[in-house]
PDB file of N, CA and C in Angstrom:
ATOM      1  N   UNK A   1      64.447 -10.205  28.879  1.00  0.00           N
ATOM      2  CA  UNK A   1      64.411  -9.564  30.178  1.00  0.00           C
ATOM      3  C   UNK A   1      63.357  -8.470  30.247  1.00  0.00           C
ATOM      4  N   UNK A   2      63.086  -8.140  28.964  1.00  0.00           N
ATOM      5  CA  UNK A   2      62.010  -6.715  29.128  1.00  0.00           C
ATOM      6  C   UNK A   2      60.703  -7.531  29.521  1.00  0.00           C
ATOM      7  N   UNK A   3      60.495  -8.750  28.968  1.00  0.00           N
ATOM      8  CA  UNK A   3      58.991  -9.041  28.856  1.00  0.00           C
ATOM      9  C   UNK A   3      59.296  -9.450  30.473  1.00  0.00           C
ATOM     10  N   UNK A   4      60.045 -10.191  31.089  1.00  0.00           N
ATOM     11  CA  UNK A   4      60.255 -10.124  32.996  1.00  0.00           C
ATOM     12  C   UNK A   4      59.753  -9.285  33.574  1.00  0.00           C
ATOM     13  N   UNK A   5      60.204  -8.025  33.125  1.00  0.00           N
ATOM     14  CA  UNK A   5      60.122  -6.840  33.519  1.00  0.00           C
ATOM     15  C   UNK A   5      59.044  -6.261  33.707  1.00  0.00           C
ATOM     16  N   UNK A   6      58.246  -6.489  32.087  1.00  0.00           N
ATOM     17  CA  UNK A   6      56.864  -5.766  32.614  1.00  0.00           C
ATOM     18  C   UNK A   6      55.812  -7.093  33.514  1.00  0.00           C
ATOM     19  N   UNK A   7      56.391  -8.256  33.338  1.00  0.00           N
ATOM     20  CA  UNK A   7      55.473  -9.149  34.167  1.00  0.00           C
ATOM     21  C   UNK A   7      55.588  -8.615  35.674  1.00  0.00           C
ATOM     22  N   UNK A   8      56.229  -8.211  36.278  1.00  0.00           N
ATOM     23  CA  UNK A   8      56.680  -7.959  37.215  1.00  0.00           C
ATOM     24  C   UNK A   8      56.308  -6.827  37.824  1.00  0.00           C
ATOM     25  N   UNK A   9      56.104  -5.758  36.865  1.00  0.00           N
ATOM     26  CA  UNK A   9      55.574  -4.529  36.978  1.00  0.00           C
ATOM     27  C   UNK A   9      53.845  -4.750  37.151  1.00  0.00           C
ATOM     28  N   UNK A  10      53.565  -5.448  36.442  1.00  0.00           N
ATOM     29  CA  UNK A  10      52.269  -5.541  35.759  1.00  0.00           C
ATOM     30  C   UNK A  10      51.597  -6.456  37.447  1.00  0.00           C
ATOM     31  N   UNK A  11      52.197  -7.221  37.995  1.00  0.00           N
ATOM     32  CA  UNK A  11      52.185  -8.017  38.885  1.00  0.00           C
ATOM     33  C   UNK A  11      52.093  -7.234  40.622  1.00  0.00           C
ATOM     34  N   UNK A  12      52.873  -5.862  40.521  1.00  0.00           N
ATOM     35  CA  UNK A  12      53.065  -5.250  41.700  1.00  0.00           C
ATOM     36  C   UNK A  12      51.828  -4.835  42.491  1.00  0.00           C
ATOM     37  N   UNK A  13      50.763  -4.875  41.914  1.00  0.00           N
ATOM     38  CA  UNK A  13      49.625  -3.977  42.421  1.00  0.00           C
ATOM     39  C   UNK A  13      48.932  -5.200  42.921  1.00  0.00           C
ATOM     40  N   UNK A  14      49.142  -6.700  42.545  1.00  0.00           N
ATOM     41  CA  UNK A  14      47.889  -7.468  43.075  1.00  0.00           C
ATOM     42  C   UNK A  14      47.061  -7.911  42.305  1.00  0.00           C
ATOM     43  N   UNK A  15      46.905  -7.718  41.304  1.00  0.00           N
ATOM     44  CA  UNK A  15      46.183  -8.082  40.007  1.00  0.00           C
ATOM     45  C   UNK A  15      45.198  -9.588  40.392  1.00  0.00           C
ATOM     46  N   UNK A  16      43.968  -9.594  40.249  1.00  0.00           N
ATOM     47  CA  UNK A  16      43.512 -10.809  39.853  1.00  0.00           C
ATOM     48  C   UNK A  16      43.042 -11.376  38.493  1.00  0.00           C
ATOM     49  N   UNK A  17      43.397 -10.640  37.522  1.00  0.00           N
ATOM     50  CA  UNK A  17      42.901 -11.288  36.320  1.00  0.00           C
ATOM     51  C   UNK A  17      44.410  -9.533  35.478  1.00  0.00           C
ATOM     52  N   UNK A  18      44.922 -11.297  35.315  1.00  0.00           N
ATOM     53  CA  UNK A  18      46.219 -10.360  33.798  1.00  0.00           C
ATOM     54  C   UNK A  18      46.427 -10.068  32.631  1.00  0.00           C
ATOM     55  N   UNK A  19      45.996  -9.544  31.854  1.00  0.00           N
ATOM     56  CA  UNK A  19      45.874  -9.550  30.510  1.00  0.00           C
ATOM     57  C   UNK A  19      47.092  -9.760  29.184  1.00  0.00           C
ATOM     58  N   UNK A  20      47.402  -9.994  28.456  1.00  0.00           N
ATOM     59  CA  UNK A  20      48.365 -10.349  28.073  1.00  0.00           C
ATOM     60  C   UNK A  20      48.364 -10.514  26.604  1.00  0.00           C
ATOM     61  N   UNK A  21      49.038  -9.882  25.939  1.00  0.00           N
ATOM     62  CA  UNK A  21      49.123  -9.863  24.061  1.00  0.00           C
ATOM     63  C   UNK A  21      50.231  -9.900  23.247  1.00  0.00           C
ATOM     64  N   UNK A  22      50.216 -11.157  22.642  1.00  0.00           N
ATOM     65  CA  UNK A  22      51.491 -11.805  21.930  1.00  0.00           C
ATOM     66  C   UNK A  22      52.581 -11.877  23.692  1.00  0.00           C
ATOM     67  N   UNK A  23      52.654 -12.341  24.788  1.00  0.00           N
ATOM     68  CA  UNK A  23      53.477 -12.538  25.634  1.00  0.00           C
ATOM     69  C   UNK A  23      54.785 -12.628  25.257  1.00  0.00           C
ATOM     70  N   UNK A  24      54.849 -13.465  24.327  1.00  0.00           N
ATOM     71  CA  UNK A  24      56.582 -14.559  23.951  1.00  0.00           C
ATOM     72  C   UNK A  24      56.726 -13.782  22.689  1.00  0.00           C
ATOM     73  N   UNK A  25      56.668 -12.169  22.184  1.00  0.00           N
ATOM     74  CA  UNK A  25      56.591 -12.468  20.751  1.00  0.00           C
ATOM     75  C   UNK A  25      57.826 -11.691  20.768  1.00  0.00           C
ATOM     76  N   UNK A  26      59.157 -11.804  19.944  1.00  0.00           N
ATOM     77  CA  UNK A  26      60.351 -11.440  19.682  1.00  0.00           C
ATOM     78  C   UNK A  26      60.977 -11.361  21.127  1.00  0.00           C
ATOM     79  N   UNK A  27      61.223 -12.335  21.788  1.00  0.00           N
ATOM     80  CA  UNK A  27      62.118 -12.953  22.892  1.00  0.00           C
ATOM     81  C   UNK A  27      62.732 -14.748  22.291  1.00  0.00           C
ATOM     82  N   UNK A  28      63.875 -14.753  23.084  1.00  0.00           N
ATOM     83  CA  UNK A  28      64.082 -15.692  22.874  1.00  0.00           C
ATOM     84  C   UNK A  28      63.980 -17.227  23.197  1.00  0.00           C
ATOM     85  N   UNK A  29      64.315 -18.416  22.990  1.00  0.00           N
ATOM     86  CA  UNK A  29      63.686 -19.327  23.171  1.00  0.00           C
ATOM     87  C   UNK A  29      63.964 -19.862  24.968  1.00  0.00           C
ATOM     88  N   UNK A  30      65.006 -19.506  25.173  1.00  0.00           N
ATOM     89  CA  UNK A  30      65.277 -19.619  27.010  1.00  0.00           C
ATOM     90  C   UNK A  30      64.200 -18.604  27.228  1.00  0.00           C
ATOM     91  N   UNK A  31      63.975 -16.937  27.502  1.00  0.00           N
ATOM     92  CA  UNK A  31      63.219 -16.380  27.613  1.00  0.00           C
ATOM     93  C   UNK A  31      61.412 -16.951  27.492  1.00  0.00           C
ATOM     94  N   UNK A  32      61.418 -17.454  26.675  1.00  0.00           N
ATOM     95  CA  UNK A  32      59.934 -17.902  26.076  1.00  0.00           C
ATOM     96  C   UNK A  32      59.674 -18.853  27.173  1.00  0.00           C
ATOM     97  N   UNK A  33      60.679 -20.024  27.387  1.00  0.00           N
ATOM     98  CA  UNK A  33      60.369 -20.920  28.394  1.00  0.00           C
ATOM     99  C   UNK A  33      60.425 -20.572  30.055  1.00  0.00           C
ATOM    100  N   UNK A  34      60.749 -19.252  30.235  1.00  0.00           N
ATOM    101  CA  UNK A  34      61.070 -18.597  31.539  1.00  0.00           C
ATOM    102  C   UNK A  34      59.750 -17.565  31.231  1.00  0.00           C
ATOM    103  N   UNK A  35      59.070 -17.154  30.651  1.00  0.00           N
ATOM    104  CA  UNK A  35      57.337 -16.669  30.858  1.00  0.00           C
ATOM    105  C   UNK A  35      56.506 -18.040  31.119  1.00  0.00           C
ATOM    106  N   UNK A  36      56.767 -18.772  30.351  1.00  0.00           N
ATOM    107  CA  UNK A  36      55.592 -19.614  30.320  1.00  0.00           C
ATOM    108  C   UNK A  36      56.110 -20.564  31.700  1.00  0.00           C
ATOM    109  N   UNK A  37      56.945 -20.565  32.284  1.00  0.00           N
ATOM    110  CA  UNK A  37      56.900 -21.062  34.145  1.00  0.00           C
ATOM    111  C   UNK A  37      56.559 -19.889  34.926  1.00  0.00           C
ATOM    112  N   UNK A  38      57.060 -18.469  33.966  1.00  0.00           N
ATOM    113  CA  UNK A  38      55.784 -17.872  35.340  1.00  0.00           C
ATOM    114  C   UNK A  38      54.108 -17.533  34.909  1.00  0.00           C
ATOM    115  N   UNK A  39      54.000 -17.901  33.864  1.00  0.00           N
ATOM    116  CA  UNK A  39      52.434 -18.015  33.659  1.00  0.00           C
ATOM    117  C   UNK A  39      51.757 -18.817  34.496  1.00  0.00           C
ATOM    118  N   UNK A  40      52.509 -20.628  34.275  1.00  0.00           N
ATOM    119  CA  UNK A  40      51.991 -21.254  34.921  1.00  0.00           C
ATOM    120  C   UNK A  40      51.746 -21.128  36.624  1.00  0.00           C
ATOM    121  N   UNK A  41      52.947 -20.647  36.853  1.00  0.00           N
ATOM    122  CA  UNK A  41      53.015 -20.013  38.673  1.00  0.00           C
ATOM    123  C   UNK A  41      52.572 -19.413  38.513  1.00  0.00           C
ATOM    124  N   UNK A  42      51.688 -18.252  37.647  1.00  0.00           N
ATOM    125  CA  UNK A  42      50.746 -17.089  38.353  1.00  0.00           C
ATOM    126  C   UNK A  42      49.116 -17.933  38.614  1.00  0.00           C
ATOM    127  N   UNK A  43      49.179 -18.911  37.178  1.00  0.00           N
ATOM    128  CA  UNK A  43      47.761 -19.441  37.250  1.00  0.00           C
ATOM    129  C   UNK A  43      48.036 -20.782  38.281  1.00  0.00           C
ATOM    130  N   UNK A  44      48.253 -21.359  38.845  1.00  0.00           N
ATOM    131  CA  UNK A  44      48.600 -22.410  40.225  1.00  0.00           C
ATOM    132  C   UNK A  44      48.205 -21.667  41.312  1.00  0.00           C
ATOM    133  N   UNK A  45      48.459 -20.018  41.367  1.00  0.00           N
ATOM    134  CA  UNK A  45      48.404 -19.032  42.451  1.00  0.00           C
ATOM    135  C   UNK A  45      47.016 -18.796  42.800  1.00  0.00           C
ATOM    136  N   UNK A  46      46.372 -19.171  41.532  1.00  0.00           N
ATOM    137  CA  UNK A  46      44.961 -18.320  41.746  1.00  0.00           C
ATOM    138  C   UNK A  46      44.313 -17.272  40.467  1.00  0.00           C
ATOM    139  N   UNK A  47      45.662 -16.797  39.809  1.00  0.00           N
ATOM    140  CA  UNK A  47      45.439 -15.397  39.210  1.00  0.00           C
ATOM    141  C   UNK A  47      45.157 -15.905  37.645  1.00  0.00           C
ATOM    142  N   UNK A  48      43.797 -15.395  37.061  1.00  0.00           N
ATOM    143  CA  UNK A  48      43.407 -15.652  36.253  1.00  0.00           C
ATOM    144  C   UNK A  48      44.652 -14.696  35.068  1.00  0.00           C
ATOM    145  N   UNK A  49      44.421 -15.293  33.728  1.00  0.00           N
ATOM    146  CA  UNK A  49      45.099 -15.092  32.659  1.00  0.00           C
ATOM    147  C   UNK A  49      44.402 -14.900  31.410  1.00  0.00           C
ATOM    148  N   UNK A  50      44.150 -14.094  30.940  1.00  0.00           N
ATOM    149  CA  UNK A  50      43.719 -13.829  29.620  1.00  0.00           C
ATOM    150  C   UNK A  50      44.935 -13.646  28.885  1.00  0.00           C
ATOM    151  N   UNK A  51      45.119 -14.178  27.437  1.00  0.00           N
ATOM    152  CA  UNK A  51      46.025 -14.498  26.588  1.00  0.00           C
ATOM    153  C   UNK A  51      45.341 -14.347  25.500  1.00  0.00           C
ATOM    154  N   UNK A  52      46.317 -13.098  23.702  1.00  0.00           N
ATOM    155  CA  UNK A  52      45.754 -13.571  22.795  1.00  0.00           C
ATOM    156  C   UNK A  52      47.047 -13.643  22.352  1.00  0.00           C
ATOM    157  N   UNK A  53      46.994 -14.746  21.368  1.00  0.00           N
ATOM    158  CA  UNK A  53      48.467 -14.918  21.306  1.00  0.00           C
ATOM    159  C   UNK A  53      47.948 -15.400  19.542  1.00  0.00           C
ATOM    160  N   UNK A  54      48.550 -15.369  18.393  1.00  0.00           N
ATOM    161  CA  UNK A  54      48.776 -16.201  17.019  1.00  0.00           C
ATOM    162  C   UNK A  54      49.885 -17.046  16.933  1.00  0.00           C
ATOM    163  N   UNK A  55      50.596 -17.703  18.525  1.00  0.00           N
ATOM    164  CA  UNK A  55      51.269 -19.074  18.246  1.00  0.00           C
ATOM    165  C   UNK A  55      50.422 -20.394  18.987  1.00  0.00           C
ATOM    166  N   UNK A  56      49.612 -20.915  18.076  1.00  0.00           N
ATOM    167  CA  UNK A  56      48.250 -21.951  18.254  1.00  0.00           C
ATOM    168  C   UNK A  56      49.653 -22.895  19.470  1.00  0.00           C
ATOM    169  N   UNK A  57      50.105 -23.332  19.534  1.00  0.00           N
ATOM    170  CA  UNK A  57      51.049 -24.417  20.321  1.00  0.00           C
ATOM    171  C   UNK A  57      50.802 -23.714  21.805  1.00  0.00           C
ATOM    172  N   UNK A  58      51.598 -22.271  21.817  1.00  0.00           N
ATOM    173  CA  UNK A  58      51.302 -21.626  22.770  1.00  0.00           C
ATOM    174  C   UNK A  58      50.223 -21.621  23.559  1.00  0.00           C
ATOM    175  N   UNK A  59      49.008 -21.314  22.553  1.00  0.00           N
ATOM    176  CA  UNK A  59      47.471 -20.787  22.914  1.00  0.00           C
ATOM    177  C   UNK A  59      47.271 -22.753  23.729  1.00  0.00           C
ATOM    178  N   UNK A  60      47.710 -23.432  22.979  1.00  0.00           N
ATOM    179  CA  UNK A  60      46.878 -24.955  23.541  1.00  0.00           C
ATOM    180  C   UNK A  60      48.077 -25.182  24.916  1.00  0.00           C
ATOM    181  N   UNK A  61      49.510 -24.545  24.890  1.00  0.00           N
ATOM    182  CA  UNK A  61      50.061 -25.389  26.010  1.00  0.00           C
ATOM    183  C   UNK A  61      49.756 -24.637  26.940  1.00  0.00           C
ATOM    184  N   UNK A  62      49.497 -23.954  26.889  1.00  0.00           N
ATOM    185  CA  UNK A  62      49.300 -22.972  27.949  1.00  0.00           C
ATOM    186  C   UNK A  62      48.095 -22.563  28.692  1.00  0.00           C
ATOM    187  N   UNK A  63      46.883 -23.005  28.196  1.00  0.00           N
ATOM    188  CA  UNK A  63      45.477 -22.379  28.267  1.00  0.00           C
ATOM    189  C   UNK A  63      44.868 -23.950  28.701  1.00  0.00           C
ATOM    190  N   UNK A  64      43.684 -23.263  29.681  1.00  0.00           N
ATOM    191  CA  UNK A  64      42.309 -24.296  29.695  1.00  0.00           C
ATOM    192  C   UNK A  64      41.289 -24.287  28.873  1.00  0.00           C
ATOM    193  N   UNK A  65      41.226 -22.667  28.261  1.00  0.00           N
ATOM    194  CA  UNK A  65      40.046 -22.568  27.422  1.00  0.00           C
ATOM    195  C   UNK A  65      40.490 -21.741  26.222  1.00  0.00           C
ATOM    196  N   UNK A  66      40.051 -22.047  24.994  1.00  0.00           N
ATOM    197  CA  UNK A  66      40.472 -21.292  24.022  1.00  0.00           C
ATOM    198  C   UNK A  66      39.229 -20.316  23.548  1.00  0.00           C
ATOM    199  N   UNK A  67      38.954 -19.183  23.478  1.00  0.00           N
ATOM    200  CA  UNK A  67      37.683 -18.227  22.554  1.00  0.00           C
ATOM    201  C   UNK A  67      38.129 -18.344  21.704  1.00  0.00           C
ATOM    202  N   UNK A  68      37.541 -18.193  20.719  1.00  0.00           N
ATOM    203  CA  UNK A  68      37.858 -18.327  19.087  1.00  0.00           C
ATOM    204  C   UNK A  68      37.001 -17.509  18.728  1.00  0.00           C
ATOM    205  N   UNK A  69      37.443 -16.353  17.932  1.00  0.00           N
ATOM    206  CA  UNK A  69      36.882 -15.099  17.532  1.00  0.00           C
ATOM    207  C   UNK A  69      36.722 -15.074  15.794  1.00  0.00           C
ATOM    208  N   UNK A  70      35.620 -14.916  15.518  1.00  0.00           N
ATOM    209  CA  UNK A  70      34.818 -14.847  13.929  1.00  0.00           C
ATOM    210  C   UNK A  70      34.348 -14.093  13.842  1.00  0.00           C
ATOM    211  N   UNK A  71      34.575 -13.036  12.932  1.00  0.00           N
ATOM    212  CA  UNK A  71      34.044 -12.011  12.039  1.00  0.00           C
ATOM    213  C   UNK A  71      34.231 -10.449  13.376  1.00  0.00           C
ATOM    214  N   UNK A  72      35.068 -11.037  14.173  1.00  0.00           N
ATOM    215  CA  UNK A  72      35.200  -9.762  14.775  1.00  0.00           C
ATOM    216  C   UNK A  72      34.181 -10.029  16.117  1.00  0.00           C
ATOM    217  N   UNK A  73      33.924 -11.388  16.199  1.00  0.00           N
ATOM    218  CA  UNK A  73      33.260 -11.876  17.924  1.00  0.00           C
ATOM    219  C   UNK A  73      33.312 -12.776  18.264  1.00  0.00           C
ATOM    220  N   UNK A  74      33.180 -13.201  19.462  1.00  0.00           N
ATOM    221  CA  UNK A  74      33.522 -13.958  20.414  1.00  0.00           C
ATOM    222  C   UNK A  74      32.145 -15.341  19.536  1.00  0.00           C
ATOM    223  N   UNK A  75      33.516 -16.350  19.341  1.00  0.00           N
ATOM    224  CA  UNK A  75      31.918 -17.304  18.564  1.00  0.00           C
ATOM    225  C   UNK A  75      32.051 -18.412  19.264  1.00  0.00           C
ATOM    226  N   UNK A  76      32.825 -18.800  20.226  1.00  0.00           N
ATOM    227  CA  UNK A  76      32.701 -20.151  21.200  1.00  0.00           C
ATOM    228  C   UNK A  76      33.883 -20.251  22.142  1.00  0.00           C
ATOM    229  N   UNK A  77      34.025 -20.678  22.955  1.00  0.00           N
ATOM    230  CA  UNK A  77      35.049 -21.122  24.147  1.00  0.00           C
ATOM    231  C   UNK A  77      35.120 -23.069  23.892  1.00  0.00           C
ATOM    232  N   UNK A  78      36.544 -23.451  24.100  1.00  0.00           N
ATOM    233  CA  UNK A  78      36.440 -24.747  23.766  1.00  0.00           C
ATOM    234  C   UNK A  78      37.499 -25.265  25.208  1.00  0.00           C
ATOM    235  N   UNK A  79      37.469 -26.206  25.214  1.00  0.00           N
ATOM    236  CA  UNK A  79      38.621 -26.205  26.115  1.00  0.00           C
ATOM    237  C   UNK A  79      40.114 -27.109  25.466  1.00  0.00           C
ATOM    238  N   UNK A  80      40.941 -26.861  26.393  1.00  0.00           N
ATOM    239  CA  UNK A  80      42.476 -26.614  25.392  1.00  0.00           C
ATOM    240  C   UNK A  80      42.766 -27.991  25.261  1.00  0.00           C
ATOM    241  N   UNK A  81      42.274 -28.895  26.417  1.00  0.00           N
ATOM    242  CA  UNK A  81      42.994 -30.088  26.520  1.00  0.00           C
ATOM    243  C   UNK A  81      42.332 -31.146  25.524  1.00  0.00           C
ATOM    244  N   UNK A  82      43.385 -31.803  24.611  1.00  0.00           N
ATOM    245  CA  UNK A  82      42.904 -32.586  23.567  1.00  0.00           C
ATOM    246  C   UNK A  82      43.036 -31.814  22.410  1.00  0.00           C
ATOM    247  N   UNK A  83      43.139 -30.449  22.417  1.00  0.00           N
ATOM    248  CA  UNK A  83      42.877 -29.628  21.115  1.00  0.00           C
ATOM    249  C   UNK A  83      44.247 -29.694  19.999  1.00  0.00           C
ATOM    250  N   UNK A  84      43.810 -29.849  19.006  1.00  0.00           N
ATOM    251  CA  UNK A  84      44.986 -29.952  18.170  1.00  0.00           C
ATOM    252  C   UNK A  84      45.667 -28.465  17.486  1.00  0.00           C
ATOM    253  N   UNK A  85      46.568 -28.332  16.793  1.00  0.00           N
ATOM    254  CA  UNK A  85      46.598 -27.102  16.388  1.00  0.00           C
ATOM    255  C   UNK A  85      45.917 -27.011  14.981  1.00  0.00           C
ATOM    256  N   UNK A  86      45.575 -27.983  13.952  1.00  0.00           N
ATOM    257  CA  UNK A  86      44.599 -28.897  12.740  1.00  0.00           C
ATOM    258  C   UNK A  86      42.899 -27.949  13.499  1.00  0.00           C
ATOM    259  N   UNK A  87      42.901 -29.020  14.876  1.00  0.00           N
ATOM    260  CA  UNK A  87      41.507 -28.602  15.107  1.00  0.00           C
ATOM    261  C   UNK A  87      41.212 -27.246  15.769  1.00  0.00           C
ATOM    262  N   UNK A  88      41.746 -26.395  15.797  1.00  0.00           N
ATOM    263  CA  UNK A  88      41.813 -24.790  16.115  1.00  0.00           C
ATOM    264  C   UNK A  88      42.069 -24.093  15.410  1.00  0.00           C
ATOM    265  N   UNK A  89      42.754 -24.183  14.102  1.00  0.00           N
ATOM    266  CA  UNK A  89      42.401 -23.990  12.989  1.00  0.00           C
ATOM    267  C   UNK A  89      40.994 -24.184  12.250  1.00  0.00           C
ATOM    268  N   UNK A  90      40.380 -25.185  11.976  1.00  0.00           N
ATOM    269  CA  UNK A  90      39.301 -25.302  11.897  1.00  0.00           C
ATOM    270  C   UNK A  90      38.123 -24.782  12.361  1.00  0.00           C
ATOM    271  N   UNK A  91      38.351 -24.612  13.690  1.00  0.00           N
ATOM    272  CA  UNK A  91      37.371 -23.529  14.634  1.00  0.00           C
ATOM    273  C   UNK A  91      37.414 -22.129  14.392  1.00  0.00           C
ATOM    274  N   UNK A  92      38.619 -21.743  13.881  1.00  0.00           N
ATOM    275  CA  UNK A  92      39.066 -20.270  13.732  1.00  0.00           C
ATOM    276  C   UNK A  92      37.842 -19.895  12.364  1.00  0.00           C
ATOM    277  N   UNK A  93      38.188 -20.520  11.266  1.00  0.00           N
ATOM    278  CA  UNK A  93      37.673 -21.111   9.413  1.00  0.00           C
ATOM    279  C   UNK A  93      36.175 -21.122   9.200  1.00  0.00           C
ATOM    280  N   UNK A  94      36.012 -21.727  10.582  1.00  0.00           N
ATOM    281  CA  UNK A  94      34.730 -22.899   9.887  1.00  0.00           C
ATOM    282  C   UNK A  94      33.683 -22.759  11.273  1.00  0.00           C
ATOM    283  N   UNK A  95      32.934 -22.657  11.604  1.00  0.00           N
ATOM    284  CA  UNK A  95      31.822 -22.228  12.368  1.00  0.00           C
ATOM    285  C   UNK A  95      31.554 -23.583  13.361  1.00  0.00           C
ATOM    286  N   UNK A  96      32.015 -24.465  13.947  1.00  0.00           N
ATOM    287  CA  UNK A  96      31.716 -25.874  14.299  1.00  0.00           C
ATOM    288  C   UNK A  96      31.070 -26.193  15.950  1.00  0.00           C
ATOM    289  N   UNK A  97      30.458 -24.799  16.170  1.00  0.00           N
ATOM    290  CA  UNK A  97      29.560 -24.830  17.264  1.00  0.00           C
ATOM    291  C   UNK A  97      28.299 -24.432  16.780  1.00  0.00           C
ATOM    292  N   UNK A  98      27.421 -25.123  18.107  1.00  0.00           N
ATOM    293  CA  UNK A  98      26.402 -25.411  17.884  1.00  0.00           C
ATOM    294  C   UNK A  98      25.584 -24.002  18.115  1.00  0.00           C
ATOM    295  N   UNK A  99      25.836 -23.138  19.011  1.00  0.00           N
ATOM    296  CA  UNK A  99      25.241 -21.775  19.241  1.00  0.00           C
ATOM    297  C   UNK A  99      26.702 -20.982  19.642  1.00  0.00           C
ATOM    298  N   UNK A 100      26.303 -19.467  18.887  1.00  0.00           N
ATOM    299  CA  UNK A 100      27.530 -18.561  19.318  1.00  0.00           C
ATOM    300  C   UNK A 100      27.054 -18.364  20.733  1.00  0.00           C
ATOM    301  N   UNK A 101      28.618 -17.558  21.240  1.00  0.00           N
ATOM    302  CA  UNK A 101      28.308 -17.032  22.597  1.00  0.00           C
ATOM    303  C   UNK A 101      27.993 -15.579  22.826  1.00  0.00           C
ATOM    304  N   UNK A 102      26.972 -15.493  23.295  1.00  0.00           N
ATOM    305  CA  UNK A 102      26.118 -14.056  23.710  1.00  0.00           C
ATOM    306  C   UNK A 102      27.314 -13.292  23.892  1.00  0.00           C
TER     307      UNK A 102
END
Protein backbone atom coordinates (compact mmCIF):
# COMPACT_ATOMS: atom_id res chain seq x y z
CA UNK A 1 0.00 0.00 0.00
CA UNK A 2 2.94 2.44 0.61
CA UNK A 3 4.38 1.96 -2.89
CA UNK A 4 0.20 3.01 -4.05
CA UNK A 5 0.70 5.66 -2.11
CA UNK A 6 3.60 7.31 -3.31
CA UNK A 7 2.41 6.42 -6.99
CA UNK A 8 -0.34 8.47 -6.33
CA UNK A 9 1.35 11.21 -4.71
CA UNK A 10 4.01 11.24 -7.23
CA UNK A 11 1.06 11.32 -9.92
CA UNK A 12 -0.92 14.48 -8.35
CA UNK A 13 0.90 17.26 -10.04
CA UNK A 14 0.58 15.94 -13.75
CA UNK A 15 3.78 14.51 -14.36
CA UNK A 16 4.82 13.67 -17.94
CA UNK A 17 7.76 11.59 -17.57
CA UNK A 18 7.93 9.37 -13.93
CA UNK A 19 10.84 8.22 -12.60
CA UNK A 20 11.01 5.20 -10.69
CA UNK A 21 13.73 2.93 -8.61
CA UNK A 22 13.46 -0.66 -7.65
CA UNK A 23 9.26 0.07 -7.95
CA UNK A 24 8.19 -3.64 -6.69
CA UNK A 25 11.14 -4.00 -4.28
CA UNK A 26 9.96 -5.52 -0.73
CA UNK A 27 6.08 -5.52 -1.55
CA UNK A 28 4.24 -8.30 -2.05
CA UNK A 29 3.35 -10.50 -4.84
CA UNK A 30 -0.60 -9.21 -5.16
CA UNK A 31 0.98 -5.71 -4.57
CA UNK A 32 3.73 -6.23 -7.32
CA UNK A 33 0.96 -7.21 -9.77
CA UNK A 34 -1.28 -4.10 -8.72
CA UNK A 35 1.95 -1.53 -9.74
CA UNK A 36 2.67 -3.14 -12.72
CA UNK A 37 -1.38 -2.54 -14.00
CA UNK A 38 -0.84 0.85 -12.99
CA UNK A 39 2.41 1.25 -14.82
CA UNK A 40 0.91 -0.11 -17.68
CA UNK A 41 -2.25 2.44 -17.33
CA UNK A 42 0.08 5.29 -16.80
CA UNK A 43 2.12 4.31 -20.04
CA UNK A 44 -1.39 3.56 -22.39
CA UNK A 45 -2.13 7.27 -20.95
CA UNK A 46 0.65 8.86 -22.58
CA UNK A 47 3.02 9.26 -19.51
CA UNK A 48 6.42 8.28 -20.13
CA UNK A 49 8.29 5.90 -17.50
CA UNK A 50 11.74 5.65 -16.64
CA UNK A 51 12.51 2.47 -14.59
CA UNK A 52 15.79 1.08 -12.97
CA UNK A 53 14.97 -1.89 -11.58
CA UNK A 54 17.73 -5.35 -10.89
CA UNK A 55 14.59 -7.75 -11.52
CA UNK A 56 15.68 -8.45 -15.48
CA UNK A 57 11.82 -10.21 -15.89
CA UNK A 58 10.49 -6.98 -14.61
CA UNK A 59 12.88 -4.65 -16.68
CA UNK A 60 11.72 -6.95 -20.06
CA UNK A 61 7.83 -7.23 -18.98
CA UNK A 62 7.41 -4.11 -18.47
CA UNK A 63 9.60 -1.86 -20.75
CA UNK A 64 9.93 -1.02 -24.62
CA UNK A 65 13.45 -0.12 -24.28
CA UNK A 66 16.10 -1.34 -22.08
CA UNK A 67 19.65 1.18 -21.45
CA UNK A 68 22.16 -0.94 -20.32
CA UNK A 69 24.73 0.86 -18.34
CA UNK A 70 28.77 -0.12 -18.44
CA UNK A 71 31.38 1.13 -16.47
CA UNK A 72 29.16 3.76 -15.04
CA UNK A 73 27.40 4.91 -18.74
CA UNK A 74 24.83 4.75 -20.73
CA UNK A 75 26.36 2.05 -23.48
CA UNK A 76 23.18 1.22 -25.68
CA UNK A 77 19.29 1.19 -25.66
CA UNK A 78 17.85 -2.16 -27.03
CA UNK A 79 14.39 -2.79 -27.27
CA UNK A 80 12.53 -5.16 -24.72
CA UNK A 81 10.50 -7.17 -27.05
CA UNK A 82 12.19 -10.56 -27.86
CA UNK A 83 14.80 -9.87 -25.13
CA UNK A 84 15.71 -12.68 -23.01
CA UNK A 85 16.81 -12.40 -19.46
CA UNK A 86 20.34 -14.86 -20.88
CA UNK A 87 20.46 -11.97 -23.50
CA UNK A 88 20.45 -8.86 -21.06
CA UNK A 89 22.68 -10.33 -19.15
CA UNK A 90 25.04 -10.53 -21.78
CA UNK A 91 24.55 -6.90 -22.75
CA UNK A 92 25.03 -5.86 -19.14
CA UNK A 93 28.95 -8.30 -19.30
CA UNK A 94 29.90 -8.01 -22.63
CA UNK A 95 29.92 -4.87 -24.91
CA UNK A 96 27.61 -6.28 -28.03
CA UNK A 97 26.90 -2.93 -29.71
CA UNK A 98 28.17 -1.62 -32.42
CA UNK A 99 28.73 2.20 -31.19
CA UNK A 100 28.10 3.50 -27.52
CA UNK A 101 25.52 6.09 -26.99
CA UNK A 102 26.72 9.76 -26.82
Amino acid sequence: NQQKVLFARALGGGPRVLLLDEPTRGVDISARYELYRLIRQMTAEGLAVVMASSDLPELIGLSDRIGVMRGGALAEIVPAEGLTEAGLLARFYHDTSKERVA
